[in-house]
Protein backbone atom coordinates (compact mmCIF):
# COMPACT_ATOMS: atom_id res chain seq x y z
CA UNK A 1 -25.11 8.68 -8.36
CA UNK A 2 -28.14 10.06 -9.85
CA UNK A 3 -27.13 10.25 -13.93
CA UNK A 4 -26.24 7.92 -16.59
CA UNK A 5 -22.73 8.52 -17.58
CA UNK A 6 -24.00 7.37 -20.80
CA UNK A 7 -27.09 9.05 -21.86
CA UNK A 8 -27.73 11.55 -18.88
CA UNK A 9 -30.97 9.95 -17.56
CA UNK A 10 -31.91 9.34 -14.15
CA UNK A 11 -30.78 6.18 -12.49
CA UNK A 12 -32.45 4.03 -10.01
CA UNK A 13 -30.98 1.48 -7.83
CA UNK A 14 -32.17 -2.06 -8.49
CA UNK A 15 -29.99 -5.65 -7.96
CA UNK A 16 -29.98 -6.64 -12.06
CA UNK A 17 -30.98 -9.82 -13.48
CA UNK A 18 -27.92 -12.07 -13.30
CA UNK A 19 -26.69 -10.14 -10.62
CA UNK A 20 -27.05 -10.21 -5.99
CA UNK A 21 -26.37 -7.28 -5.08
CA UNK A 22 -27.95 -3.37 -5.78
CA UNK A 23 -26.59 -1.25 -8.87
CA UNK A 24 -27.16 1.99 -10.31
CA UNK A 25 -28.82 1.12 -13.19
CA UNK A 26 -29.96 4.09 -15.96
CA UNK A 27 -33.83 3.77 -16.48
CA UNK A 28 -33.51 4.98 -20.42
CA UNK A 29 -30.74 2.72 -21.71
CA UNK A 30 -30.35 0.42 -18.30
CA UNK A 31 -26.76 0.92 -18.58
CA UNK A 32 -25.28 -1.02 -15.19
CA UNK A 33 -22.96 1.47 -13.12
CA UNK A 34 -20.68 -0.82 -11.05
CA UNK A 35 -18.50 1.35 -7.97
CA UNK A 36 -15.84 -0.78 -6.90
CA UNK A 37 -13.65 -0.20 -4.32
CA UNK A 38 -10.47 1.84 -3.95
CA UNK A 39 -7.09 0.96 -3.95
CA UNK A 40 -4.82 3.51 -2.13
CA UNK A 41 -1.14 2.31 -2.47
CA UNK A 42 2.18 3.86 -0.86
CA UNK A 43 5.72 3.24 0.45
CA UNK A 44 7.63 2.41 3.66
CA UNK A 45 10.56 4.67 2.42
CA UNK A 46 13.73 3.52 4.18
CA UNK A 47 17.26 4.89 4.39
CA UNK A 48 19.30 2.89 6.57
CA UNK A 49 17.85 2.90 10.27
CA UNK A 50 15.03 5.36 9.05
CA UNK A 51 11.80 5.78 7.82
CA UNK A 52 10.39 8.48 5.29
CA UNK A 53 7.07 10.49 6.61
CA UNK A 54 4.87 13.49 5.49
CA UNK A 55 3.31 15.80 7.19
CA UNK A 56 -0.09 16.52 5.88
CA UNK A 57 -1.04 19.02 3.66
CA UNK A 58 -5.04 17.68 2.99
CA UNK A 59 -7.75 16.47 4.56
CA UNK A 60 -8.46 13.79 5.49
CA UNK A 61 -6.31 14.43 8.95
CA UNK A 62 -4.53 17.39 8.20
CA UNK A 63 -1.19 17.93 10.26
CA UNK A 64 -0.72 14.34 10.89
CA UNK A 65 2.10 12.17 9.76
CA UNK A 66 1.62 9.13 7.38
CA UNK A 67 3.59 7.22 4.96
CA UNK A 68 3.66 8.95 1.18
CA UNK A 69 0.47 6.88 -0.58
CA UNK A 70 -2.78 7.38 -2.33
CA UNK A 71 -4.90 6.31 -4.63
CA UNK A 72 -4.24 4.42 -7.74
CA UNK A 73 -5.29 5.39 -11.20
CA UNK A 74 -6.20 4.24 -14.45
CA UNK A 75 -3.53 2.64 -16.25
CA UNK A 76 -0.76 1.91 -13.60
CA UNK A 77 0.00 -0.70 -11.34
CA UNK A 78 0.01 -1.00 -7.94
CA UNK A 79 3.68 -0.30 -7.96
CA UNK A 80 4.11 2.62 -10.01
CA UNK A 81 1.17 4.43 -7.79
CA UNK A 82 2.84 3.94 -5.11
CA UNK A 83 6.27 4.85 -6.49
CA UNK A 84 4.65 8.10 -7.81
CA UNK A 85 2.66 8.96 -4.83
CA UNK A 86 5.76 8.87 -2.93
CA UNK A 87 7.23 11.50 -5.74
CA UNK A 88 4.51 13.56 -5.50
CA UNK A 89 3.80 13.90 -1.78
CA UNK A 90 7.82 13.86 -0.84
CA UNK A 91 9.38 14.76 -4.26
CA UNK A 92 11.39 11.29 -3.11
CA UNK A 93 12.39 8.59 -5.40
CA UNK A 94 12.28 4.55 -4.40
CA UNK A 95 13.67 1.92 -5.79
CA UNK A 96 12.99 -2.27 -5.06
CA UNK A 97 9.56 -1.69 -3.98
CA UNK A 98 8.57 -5.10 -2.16
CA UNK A 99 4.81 -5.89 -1.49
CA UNK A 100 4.81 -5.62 2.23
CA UNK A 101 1.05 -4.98 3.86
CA UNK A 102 -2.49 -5.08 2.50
CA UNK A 103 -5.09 -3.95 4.57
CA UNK A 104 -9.40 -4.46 3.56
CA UNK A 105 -11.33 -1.73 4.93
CA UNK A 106 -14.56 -2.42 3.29
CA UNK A 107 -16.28 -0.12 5.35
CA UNK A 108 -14.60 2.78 3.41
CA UNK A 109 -14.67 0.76 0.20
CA UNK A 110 -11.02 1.14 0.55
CA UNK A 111 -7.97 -1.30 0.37
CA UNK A 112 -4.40 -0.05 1.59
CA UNK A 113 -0.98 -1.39 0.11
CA UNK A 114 2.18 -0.59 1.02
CA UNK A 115 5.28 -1.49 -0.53
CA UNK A 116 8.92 -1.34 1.27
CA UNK A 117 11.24 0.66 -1.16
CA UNK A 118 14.80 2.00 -0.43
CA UNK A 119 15.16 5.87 -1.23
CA UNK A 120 17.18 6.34 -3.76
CA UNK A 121 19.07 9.28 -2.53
CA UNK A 122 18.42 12.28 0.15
CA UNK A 123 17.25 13.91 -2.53
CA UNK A 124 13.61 14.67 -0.91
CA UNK A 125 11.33 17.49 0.05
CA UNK A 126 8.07 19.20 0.45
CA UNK A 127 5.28 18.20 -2.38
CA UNK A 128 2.00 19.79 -3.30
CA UNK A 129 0.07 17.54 -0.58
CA UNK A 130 2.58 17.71 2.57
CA UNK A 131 3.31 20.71 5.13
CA UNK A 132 6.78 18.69 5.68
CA UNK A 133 8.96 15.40 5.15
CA UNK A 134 11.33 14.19 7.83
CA UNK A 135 13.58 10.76 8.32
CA UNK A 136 12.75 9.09 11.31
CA UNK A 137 14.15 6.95 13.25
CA UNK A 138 12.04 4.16 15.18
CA UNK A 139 12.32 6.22 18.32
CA UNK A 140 11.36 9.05 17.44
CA UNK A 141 8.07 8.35 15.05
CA UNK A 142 5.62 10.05 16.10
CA UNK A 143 3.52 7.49 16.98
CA UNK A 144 0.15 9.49 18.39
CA UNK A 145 0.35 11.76 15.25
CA UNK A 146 0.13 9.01 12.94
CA UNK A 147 -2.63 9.63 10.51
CA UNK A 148 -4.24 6.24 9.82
CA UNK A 149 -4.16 2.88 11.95
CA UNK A 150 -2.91 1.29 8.66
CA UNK A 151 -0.16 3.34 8.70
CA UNK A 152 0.63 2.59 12.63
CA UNK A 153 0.23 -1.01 11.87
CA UNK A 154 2.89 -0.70 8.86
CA UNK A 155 5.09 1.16 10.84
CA UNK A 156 4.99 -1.53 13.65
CA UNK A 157 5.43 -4.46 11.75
CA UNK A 158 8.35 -3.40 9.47
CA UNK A 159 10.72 -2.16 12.83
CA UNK A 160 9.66 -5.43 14.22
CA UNK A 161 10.50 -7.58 11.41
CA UNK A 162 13.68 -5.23 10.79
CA UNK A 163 14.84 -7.01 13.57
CA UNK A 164 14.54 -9.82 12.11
CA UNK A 165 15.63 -9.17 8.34
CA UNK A 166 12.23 -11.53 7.45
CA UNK A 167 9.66 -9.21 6.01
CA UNK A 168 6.78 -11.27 5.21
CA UNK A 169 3.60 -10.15 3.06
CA UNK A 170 0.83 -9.20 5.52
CA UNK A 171 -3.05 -9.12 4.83
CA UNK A 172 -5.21 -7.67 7.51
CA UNK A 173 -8.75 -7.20 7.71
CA UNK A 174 -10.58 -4.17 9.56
CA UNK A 175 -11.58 -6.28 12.10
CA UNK A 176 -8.12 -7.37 13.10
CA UNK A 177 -6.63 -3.73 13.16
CA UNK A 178 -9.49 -2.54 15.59
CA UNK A 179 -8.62 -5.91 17.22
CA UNK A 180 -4.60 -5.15 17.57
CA UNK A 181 -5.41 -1.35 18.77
CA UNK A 182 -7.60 -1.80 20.98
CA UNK A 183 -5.08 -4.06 22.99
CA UNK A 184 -2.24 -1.51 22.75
C-alpha cells in the first residue's frame, strides 16, 4: 500500500499507539489501514458415491483439479460464498452445506473452509473460471492433479470418514498439512 484510501496521501508503516504490530498508517490524516486475512470458502459437492471437481480455468494452478471455492465477499457468510462459488465455477447448486474443514495458512494470509453440501441435481457444467467439471468417484480422483494440499487433505478426510458416516469439523494448521504430506 502506498495511498490513503481516504485522503490520497502517502502512507508509512509504523506499529500505532495502542497497537503491537506494523500498520499502514496515512501521514496527512493518520488514518490506520488494517489488511486482514482472507477467507476462501468452497464445497465438497457430493452425489451419492461421488465427488464434484473443476478443472481450472485461472491461475493460480491452471489445469489442475480442486473443489469449487474462493474467496468470500462483503456482505455474505461463509455459507453463501461457498454455495455461490460452487454456482459460479460449476454452474452447480448445493444444498445442507455442513462446516466440514478449516485450514490457517497464515503464510498466505489465507484461511480455507469447506463445507460438505449435497448437489441438488445433475444439473452442472462449465463456469467462467473452469476448463471442465466431472463426478468422481474415490478411485478415480485425480489425486496428483489436485490443485491445493487443502483440497487433498479435504478430499482424504471426507472418503475416510464416509466410511464411517461421522464427519467431524476439522481445523488444521499449515504446519500439520506439510506434516501429513510429507509422510504420504
Amino acid at each position: 500500500m502506498k495511498f490513503c484510501s481516504q485522503c490520497g496521501s502517502p502512507v508509512t508503516q509504523r506499529i500505532p499507539e495502542g497497537d503491537n504490530r506494523p500498520r499502514f498508517v496515512c501521514v496527512e490524516c493518520q488514518t490506520i489501514h488494517y489488511q486482514n486475512p482472507r477467507i476462501v470458502a468452497g464445497c465438497v459437492p457430493v452425489w451419492g458415491e461421488q465427488v464434484l471437481l473443476c478443472r481450472r480455468a485461472i491461475e493460480p494452478r491452471r489445469g489442475y483439479w480442486t473443489l469449487p471455492a474462493g474467496f468470500m465477499e462483503n456482505g455474505e457468510t461463509m455459507q453463501q460464498a461457498a454455495a455461490r462459488e460452487t454456482l459460479e465455477e460449476a454452474c452447480a447448486r448445493v444444498q445442507g452445506l455442513s462446516l466440514y474443514t478449516l485450514f490457517d495458512l497464515p503464510h498466505i494470509s489465507q484461511m480455507h473452509v469447506f463445507f460438505r453440501a449435497e448437489l441438488v441435481d445433475l444439473d452442472f457444467a462449465v463456469g467462467a473460471e473452469s476448463l471442465e467439471v466431472k463426478l468422481f468417484h474415490e478411485r478415480d480422483i485425480p489425486w496428483s492433479e489436485l490443485a491445493f494440499p487443502t483440497v487433498g487433505r479435504t478430499l482424504e478426510c471426507y472418503f475416510a470418514d464416509r466410511v464411517a458416516q461421522t464427519y467431524p469439523v476439522r481445523n488444521e494448521s499449515v504446519e500439520a498439512l506439510r506434516a501429513h504430506y510429507k509422510k504420504t
